[in-house]
N, C-alpha and C. Protein backbone atom coordinates (compact mmCIF):
# COMPACT_ATOMS: atom_id res chain seq x y z
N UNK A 1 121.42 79.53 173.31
CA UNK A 1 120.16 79.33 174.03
C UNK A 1 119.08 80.26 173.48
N UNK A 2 118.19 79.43 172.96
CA UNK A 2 116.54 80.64 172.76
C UNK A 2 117.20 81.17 171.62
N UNK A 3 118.28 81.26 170.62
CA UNK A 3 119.19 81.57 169.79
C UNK A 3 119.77 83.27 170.01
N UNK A 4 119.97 82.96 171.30
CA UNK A 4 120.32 84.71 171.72
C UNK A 4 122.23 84.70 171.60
N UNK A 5 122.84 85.58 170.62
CA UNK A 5 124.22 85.51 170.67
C UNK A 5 125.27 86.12 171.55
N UNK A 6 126.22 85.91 171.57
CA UNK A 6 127.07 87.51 172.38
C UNK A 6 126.46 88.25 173.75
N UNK A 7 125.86 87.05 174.50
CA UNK A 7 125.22 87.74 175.58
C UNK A 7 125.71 88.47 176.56
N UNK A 8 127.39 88.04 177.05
CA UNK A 8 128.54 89.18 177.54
C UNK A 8 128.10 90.41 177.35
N UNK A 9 128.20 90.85 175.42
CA UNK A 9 128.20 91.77 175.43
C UNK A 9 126.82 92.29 175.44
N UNK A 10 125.98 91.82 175.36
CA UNK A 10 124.37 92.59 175.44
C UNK A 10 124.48 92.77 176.71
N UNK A 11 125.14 92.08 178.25
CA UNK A 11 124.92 92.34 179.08
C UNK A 11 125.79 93.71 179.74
N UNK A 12 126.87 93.72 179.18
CA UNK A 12 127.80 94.78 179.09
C UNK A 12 127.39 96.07 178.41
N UNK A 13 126.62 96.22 177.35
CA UNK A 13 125.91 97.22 176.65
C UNK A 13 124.76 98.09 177.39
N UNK A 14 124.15 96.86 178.04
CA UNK A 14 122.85 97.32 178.65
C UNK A 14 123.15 97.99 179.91
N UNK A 15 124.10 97.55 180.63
CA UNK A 15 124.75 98.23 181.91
C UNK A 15 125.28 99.62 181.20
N UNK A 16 125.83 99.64 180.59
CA UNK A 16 126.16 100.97 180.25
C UNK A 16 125.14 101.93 179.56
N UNK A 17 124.65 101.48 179.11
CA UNK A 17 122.62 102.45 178.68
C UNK A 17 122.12 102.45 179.92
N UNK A 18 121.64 101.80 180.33
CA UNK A 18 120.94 102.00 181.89
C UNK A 18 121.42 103.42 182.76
N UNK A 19 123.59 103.74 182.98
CA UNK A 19 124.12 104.14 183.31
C UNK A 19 123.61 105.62 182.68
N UNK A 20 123.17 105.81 181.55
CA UNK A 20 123.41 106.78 180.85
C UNK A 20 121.77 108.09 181.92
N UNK A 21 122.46 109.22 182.25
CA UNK A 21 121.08 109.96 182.69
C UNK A 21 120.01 110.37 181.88
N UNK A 22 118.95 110.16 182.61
CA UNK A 22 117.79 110.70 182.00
C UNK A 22 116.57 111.05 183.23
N UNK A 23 115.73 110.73 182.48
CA UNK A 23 114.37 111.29 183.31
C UNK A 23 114.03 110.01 184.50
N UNK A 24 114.18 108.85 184.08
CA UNK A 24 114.33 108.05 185.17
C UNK A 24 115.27 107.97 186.07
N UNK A 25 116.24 108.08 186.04
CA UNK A 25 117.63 108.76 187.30
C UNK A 25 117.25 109.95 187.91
N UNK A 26 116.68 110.83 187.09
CA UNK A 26 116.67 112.17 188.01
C UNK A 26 115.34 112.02 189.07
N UNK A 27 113.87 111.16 188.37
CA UNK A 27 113.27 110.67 189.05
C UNK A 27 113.74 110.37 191.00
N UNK A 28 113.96 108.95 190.41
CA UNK A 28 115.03 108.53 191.45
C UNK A 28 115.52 108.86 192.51
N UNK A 29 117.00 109.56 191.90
CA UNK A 29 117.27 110.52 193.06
C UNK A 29 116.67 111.57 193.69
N UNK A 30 115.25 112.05 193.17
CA UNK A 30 114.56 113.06 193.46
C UNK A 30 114.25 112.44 194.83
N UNK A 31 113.54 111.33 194.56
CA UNK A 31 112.42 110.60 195.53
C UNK A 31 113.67 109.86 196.58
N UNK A 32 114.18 109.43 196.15
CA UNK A 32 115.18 109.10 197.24
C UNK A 32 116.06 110.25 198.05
N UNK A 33 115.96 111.68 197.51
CA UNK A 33 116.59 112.53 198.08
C UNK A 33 115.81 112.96 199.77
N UNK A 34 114.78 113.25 198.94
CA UNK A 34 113.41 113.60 199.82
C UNK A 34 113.09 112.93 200.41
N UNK A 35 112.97 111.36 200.06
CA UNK A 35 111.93 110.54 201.19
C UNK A 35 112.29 109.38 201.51
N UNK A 36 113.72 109.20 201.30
CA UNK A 36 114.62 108.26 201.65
C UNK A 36 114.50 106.52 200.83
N UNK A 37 115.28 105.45 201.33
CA UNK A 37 115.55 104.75 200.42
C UNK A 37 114.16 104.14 199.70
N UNK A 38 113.27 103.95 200.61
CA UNK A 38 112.17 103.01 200.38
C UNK A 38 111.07 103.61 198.83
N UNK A 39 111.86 104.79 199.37
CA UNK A 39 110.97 105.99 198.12
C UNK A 39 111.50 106.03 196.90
N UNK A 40 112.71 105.68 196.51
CA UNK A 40 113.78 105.51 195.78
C UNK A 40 113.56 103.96 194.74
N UNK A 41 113.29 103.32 195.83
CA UNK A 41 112.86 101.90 195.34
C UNK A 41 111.95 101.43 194.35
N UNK A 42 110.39 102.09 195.64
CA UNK A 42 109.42 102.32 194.89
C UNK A 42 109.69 102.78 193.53
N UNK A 43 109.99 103.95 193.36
CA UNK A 43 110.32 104.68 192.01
C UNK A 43 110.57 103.60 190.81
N UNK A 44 112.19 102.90 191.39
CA UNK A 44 112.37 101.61 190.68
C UNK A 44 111.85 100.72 190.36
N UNK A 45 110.84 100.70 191.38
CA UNK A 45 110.36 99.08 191.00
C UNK A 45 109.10 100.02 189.65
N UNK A 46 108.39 101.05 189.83
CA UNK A 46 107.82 101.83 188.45
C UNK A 46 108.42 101.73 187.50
N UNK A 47 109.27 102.74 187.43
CA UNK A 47 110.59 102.20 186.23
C UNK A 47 110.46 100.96 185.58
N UNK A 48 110.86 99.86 186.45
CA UNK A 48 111.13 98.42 186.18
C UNK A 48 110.13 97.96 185.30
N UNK A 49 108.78 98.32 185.86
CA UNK A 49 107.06 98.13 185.27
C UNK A 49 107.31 98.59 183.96
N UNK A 50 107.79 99.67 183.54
CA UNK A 50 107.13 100.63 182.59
C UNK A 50 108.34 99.85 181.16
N UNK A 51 109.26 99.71 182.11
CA UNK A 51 110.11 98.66 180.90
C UNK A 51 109.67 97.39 180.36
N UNK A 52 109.56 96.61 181.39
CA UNK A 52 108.67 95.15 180.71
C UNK A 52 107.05 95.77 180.02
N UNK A 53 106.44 96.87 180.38
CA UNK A 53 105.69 97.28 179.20
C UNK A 53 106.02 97.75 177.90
N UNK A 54 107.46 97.85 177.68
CA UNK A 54 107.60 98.20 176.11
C UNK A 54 108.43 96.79 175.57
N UNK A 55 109.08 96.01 176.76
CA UNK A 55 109.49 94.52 176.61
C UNK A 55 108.58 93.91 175.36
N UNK A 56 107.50 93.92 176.47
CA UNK A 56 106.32 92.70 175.96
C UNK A 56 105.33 93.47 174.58
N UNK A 57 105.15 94.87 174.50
CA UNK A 57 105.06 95.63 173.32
C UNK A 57 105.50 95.38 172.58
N UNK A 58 107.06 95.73 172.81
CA UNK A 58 108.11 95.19 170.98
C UNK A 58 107.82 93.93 170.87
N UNK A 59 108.20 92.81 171.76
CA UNK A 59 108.18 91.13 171.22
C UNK A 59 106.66 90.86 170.72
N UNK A 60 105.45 91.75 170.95
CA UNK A 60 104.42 91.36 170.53
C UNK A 60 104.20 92.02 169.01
N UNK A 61 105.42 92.87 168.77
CA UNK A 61 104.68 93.95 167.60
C UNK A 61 103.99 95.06 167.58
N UNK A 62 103.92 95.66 168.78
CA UNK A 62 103.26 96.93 169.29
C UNK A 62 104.48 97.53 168.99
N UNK A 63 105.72 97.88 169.15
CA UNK A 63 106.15 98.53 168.66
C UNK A 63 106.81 99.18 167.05
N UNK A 64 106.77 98.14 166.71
CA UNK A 64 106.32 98.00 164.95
C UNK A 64 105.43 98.62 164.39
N UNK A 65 104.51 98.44 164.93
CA UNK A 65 103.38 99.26 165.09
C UNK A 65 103.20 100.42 165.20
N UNK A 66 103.75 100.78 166.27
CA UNK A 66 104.40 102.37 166.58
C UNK A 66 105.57 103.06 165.43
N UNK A 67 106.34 102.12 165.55
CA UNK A 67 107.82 102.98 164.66
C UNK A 67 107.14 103.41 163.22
N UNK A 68 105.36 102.32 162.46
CA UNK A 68 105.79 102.88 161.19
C UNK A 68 104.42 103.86 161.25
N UNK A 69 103.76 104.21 162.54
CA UNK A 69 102.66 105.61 162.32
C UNK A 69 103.43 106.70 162.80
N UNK A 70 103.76 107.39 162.02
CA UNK A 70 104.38 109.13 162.39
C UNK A 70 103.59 109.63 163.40
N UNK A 71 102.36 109.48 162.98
CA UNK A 71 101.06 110.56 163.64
C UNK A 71 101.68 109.54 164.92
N UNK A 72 100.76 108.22 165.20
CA UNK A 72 100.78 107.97 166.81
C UNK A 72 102.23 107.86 167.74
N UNK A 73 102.82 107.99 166.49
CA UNK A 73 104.51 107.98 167.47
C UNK A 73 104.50 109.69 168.04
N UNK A 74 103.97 110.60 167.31
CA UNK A 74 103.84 111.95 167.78
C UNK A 74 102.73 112.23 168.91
N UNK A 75 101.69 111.15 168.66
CA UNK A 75 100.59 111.62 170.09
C UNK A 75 101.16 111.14 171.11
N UNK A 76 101.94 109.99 171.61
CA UNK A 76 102.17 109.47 172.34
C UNK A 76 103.58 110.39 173.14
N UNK A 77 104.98 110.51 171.97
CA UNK A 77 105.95 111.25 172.30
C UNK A 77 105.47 112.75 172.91
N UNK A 78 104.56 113.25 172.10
CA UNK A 78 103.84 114.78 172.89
C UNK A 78 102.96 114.57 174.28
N UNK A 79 102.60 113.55 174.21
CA UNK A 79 101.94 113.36 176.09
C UNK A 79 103.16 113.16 176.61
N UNK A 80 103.81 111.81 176.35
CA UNK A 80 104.89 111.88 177.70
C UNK A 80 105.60 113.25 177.47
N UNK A 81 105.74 114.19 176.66
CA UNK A 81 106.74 115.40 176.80
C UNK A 81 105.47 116.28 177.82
N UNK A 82 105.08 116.18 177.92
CA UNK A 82 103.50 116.89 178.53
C UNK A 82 103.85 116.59 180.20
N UNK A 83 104.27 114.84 179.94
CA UNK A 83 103.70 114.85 181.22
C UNK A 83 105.02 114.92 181.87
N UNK A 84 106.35 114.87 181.08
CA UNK A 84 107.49 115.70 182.20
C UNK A 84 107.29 117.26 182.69
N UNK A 85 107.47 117.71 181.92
CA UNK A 85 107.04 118.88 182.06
C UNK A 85 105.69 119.28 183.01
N UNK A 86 104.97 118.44 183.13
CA UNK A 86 104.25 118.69 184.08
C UNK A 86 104.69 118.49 185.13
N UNK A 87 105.50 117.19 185.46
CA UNK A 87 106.27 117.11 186.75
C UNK A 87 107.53 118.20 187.16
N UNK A 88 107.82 118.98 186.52
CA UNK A 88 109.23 120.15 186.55
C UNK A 88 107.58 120.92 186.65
N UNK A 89 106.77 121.57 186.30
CA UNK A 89 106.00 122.67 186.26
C UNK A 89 105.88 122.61 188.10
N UNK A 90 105.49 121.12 188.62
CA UNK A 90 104.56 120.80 190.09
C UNK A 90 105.92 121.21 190.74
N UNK A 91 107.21 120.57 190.50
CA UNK A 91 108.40 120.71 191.46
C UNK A 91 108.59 122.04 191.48
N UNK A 92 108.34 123.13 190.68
CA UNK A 92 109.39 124.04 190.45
C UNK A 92 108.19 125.04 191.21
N UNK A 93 107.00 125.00 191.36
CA UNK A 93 106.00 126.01 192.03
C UNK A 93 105.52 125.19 193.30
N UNK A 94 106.18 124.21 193.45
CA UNK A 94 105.60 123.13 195.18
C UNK A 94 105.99 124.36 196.24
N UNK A 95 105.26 124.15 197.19
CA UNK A 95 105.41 125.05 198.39
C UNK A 95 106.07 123.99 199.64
N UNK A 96 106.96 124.60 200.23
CA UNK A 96 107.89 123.25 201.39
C UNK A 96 106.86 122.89 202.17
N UNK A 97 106.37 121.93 201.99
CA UNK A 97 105.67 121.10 202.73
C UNK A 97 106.52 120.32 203.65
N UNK A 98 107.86 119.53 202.83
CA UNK A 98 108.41 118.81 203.75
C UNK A 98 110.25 119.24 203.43
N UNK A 99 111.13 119.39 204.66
CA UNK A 99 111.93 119.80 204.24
C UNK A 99 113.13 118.10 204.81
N UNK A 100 113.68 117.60 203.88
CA UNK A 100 115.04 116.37 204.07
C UNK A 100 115.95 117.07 204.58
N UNK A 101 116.70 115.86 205.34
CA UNK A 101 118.04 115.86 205.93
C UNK A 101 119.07 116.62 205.01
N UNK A 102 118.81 117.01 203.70
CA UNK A 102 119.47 117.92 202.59
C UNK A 102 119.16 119.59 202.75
N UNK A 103 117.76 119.43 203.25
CA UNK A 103 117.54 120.71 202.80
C UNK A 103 116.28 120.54 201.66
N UNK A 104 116.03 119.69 200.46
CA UNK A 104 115.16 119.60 199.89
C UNK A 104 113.94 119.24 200.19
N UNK A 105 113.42 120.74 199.54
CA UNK A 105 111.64 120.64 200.41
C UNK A 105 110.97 119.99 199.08
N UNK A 106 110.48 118.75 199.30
CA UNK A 106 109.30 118.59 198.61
C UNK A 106 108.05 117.62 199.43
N UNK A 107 107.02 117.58 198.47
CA UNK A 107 106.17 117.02 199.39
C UNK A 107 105.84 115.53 199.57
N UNK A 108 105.64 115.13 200.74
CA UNK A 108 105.97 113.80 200.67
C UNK A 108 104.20 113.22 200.17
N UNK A 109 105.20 112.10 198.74
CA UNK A 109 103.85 111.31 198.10
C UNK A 109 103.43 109.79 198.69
N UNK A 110 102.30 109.49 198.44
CA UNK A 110 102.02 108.23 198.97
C UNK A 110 102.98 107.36 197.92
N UNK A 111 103.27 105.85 198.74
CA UNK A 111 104.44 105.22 197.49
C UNK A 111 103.54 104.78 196.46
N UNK A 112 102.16 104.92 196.54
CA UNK A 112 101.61 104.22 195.16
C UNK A 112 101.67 105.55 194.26
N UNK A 113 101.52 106.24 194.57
CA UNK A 113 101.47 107.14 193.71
C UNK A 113 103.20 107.78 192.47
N UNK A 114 103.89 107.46 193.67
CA UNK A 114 105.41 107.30 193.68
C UNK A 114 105.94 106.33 192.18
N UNK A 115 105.47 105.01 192.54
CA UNK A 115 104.84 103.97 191.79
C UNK A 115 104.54 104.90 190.23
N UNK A 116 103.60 104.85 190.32
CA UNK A 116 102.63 105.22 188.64
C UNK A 116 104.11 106.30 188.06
N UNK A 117 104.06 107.39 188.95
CA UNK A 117 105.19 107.88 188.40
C UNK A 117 106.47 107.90 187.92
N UNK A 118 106.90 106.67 188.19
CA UNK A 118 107.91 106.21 187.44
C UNK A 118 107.72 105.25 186.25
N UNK A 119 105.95 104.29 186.35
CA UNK A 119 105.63 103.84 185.27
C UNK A 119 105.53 104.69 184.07
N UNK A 120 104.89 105.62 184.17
CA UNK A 120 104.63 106.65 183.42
C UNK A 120 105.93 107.26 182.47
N UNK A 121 106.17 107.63 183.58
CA UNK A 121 107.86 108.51 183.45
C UNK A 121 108.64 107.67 181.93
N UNK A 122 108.45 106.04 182.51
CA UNK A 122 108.60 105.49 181.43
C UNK A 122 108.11 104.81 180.19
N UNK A 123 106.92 104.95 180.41
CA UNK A 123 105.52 103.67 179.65
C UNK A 123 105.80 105.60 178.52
N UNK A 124 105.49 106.57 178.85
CA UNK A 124 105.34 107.13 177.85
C UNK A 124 106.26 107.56 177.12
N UNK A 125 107.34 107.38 176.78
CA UNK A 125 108.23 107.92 176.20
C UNK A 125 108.83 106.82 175.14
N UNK A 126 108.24 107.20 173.79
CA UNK A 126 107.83 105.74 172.96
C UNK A 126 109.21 105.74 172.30
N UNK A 127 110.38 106.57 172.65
CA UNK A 127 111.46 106.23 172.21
C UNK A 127 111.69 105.10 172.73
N UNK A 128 112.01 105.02 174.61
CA UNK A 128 112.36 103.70 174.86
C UNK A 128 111.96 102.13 174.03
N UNK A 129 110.94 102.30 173.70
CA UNK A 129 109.98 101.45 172.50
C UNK A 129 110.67 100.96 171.32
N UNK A 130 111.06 101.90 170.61
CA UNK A 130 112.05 102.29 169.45
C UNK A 130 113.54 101.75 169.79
N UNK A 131 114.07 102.49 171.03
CA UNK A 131 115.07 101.27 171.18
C UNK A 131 115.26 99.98 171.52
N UNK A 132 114.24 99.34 172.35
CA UNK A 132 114.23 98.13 172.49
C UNK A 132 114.12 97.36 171.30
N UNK A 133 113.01 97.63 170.20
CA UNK A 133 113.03 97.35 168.81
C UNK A 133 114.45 97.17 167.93
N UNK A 134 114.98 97.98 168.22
CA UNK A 134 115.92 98.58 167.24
C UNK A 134 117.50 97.80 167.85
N UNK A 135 117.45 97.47 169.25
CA UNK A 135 119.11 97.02 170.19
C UNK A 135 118.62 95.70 170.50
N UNK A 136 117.38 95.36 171.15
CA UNK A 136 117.20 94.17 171.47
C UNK A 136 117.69 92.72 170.03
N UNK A 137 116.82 92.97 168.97
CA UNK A 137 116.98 92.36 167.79
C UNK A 137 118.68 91.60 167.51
N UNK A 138 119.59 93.27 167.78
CA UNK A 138 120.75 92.73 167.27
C UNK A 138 121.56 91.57 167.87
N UNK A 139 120.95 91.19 168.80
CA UNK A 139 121.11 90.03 169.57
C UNK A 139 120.94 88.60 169.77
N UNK A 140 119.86 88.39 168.28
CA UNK A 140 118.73 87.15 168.59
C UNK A 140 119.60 87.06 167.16
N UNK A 141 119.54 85.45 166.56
CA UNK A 141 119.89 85.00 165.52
C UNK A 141 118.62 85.11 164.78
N UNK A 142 118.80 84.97 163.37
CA UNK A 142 117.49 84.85 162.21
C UNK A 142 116.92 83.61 162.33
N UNK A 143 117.63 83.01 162.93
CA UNK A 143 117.11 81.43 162.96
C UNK A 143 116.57 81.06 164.00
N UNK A 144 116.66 82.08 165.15
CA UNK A 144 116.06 81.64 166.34
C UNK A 144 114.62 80.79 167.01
N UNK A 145 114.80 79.69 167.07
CA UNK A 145 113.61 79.28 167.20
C UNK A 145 112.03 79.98 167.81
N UNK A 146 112.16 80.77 168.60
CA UNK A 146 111.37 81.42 169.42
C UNK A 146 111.61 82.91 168.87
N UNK A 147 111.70 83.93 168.72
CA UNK A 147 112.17 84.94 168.58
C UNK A 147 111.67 86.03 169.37
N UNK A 148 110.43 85.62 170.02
CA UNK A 148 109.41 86.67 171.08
C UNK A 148 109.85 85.95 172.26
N UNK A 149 110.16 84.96 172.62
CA UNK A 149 110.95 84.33 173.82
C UNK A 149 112.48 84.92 173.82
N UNK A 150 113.18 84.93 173.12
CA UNK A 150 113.92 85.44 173.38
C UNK A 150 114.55 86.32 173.48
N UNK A 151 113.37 87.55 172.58
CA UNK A 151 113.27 89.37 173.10
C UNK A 151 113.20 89.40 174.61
N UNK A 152 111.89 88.34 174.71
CA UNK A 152 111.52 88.72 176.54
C UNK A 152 112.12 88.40 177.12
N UNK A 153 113.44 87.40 177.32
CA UNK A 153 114.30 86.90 178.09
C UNK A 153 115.90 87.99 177.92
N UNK A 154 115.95 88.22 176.99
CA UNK A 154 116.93 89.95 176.83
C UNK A 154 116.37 91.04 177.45
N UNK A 155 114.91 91.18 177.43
CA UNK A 155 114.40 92.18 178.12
C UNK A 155 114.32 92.26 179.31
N UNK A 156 114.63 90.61 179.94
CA UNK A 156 114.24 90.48 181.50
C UNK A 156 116.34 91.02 182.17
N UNK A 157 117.04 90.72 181.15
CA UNK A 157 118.07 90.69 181.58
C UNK A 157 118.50 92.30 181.56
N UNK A 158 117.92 92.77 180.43
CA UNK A 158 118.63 94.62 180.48
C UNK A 158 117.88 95.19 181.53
N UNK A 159 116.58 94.87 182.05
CA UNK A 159 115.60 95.52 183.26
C UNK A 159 115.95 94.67 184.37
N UNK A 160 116.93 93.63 184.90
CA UNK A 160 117.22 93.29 186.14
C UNK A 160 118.52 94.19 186.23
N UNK A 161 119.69 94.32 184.77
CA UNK A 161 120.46 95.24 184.80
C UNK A 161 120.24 97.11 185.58
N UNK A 162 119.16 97.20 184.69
CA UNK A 162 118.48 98.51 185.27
C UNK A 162 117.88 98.53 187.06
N UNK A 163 117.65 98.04 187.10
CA UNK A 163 117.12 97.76 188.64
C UNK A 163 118.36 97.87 189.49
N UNK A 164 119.55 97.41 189.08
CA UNK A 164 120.73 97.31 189.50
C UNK A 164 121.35 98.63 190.09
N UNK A 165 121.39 99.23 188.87
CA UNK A 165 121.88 100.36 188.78
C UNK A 165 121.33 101.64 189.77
N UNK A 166 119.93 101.17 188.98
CA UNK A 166 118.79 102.29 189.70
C UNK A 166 118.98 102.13 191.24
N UNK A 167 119.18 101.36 191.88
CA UNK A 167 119.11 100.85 193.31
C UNK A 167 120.90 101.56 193.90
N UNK A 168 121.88 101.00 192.77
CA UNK A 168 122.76 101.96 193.29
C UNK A 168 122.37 103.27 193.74
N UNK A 169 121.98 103.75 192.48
CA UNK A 169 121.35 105.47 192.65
C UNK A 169 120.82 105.80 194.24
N UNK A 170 119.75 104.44 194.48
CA UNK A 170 118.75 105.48 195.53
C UNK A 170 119.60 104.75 196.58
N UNK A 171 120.46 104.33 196.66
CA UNK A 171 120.85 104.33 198.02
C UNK A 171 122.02 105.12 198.45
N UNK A 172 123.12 105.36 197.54
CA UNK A 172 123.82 106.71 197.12
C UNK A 172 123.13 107.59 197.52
N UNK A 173 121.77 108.37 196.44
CA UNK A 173 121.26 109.53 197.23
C UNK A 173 121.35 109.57 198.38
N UNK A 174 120.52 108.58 199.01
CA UNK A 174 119.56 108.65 200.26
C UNK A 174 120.77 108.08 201.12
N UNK A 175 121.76 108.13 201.21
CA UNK A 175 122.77 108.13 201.89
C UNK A 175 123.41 109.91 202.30
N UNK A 176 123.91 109.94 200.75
CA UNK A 176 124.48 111.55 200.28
C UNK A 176 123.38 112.61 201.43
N UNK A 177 121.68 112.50 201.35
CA UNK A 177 121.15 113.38 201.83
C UNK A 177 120.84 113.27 202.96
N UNK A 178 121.12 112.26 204.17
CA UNK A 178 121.42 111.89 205.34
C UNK A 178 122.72 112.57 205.75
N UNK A 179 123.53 112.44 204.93
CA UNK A 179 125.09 113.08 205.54
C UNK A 179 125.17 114.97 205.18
N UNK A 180 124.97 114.82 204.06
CA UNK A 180 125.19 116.62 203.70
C UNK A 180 123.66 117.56 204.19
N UNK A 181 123.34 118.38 204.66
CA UNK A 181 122.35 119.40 204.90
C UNK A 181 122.95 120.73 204.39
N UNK A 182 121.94 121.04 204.02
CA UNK A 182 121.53 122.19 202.97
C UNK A 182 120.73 123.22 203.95
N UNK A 183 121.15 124.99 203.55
CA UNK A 183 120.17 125.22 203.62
C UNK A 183 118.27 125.40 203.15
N UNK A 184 117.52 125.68 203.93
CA UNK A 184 116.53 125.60 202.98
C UNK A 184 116.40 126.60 201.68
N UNK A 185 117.08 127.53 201.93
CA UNK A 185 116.78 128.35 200.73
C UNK A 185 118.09 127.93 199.75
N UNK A 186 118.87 126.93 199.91
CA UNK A 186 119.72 126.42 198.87
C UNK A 186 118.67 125.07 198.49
N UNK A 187 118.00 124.67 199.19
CA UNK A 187 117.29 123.29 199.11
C UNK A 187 115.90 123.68 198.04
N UNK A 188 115.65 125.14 198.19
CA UNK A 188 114.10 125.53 197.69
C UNK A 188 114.85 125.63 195.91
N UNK A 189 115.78 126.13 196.25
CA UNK A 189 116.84 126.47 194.78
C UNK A 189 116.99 125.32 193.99
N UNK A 190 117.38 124.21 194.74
CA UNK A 190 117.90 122.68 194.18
C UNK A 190 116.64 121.93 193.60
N UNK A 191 115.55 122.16 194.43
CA UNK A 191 114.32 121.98 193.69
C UNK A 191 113.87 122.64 192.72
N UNK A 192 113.70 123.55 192.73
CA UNK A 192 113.45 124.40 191.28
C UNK A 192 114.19 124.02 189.93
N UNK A 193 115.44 123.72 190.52
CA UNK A 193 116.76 123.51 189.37
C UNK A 193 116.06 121.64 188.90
N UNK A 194 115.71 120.96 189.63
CA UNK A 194 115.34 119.49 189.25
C UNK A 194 114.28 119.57 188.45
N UNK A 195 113.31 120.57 189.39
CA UNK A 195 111.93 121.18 188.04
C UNK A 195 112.19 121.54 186.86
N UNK A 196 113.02 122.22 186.78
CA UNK A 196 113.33 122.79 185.27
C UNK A 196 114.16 121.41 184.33
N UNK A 197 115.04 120.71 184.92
CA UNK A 197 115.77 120.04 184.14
C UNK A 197 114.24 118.54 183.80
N UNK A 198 113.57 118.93 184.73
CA UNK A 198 112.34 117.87 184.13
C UNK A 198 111.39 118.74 182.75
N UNK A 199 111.26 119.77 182.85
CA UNK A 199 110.84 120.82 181.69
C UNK A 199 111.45 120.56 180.63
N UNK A 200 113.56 120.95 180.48
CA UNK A 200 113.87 121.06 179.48
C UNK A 200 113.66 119.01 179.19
N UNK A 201 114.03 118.56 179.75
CA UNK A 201 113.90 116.77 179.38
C UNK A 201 112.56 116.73 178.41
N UNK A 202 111.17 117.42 178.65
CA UNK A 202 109.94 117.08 178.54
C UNK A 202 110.08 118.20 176.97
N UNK A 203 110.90 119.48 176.55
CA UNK A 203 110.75 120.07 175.99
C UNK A 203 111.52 118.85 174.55
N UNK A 204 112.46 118.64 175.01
CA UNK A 204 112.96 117.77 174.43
C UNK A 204 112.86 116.98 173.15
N UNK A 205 112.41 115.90 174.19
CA UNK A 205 111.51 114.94 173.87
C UNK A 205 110.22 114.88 172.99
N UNK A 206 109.79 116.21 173.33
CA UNK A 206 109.02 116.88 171.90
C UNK A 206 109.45 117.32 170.94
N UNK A 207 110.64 118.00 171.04
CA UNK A 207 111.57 118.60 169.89
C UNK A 207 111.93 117.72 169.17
N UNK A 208 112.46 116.82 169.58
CA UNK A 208 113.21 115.68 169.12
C UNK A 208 112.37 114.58 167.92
């Protein structure tokens, strides 16, 4: 179909990348720790956004685009490293505004804002870009009649995969932080520790 091969295993592959942690999981469970499932979601459904933006990027050639300028693959990879790190800089000096059924004080965001931040989280990090380029492809035949139809129809399937997963996550958390309580000064700790692991992620990602 659409000349897409071995779709088992693209669908089996992609579940297990999705699985893998990063800055969108820790996201996640952040917001679902703190502000329960609906916050968790939100997050996801950002996420979800920021993927069909590098979807419809690669199948258009925007990412081609990207993989062969050094320079703009570096302006782009140095903002999103900017802008984790900015989010570990805000978590790790936030003052308890609001303290969860955990113990974790952070402050509660409006969900649009919730939103952007997980677009972000992911729209900038032009690796994801690079891999969709680079994993999606091995999938589609040379002969494929369509070949941008059938990136976007792999892309719709690894980001309903992801949604999957991600949704495990926030309801896990936001379960986990309903049942266990923390104190606050273990909760002020646990935040700081999420701040920093958003720092080293953001230091990273620049290094890299």
């Amino acid at each position: 179909m659409f000349g897409i091969h071995d779709l088992a295993l693209f669908v089996v592959s992609g579940l297990l990348l999705n699985m893998m942690p990063g800055p969108d999981s820790l996201l996640i469970m952040l917001r679902s720790g703190s502000q329960g499932w609906r916050a968790g979601s939100v997050a996801t459904l950002g996420i979800g956004t920021g993927v069909m933006v590098h979807v419809l990027a690669a199948a258009l050639g925007l990412s081609a685009l990207l993989s062969a300028s050094a320079e703009l693959f570096t302006v782009i990879k140095l903002v999103g490293a900017l802008y984790l790190i900015y989010l570990g800089i805000s978590l790790f000096r936030q003052q308890s505004t609001m303290v969860d059924s955990a113990g974790v004080s952070l402050r509660a965001l409006s969900y649009g804002r919730i939103y952007w931040q997980g677009v972000l989280t992911n729209v900038l990090n032009p690796k994801v870009a690079l891999f969709f380029l680079a994993f999606v492809p091995q999938f589609i035949a040379p002969d494929a009649p369509d070949k941008a139809l059938a990136f976007i129809l792999l892309g719709c399937i690894f980001n309903l995969n992801g949604m999957i997963w991600c949704h495990f996550l926030v309801f896990s958390t936001a379960y986990a932080s309903h049942k266990v309580r923390l104190s606050q000064h273990v909760g002020r700790w646990l935040n700081r520790t999420i701040g920093a692991l958003f720092v080293v992620l953001g230091v990273r990602l620049a290094c890299n």
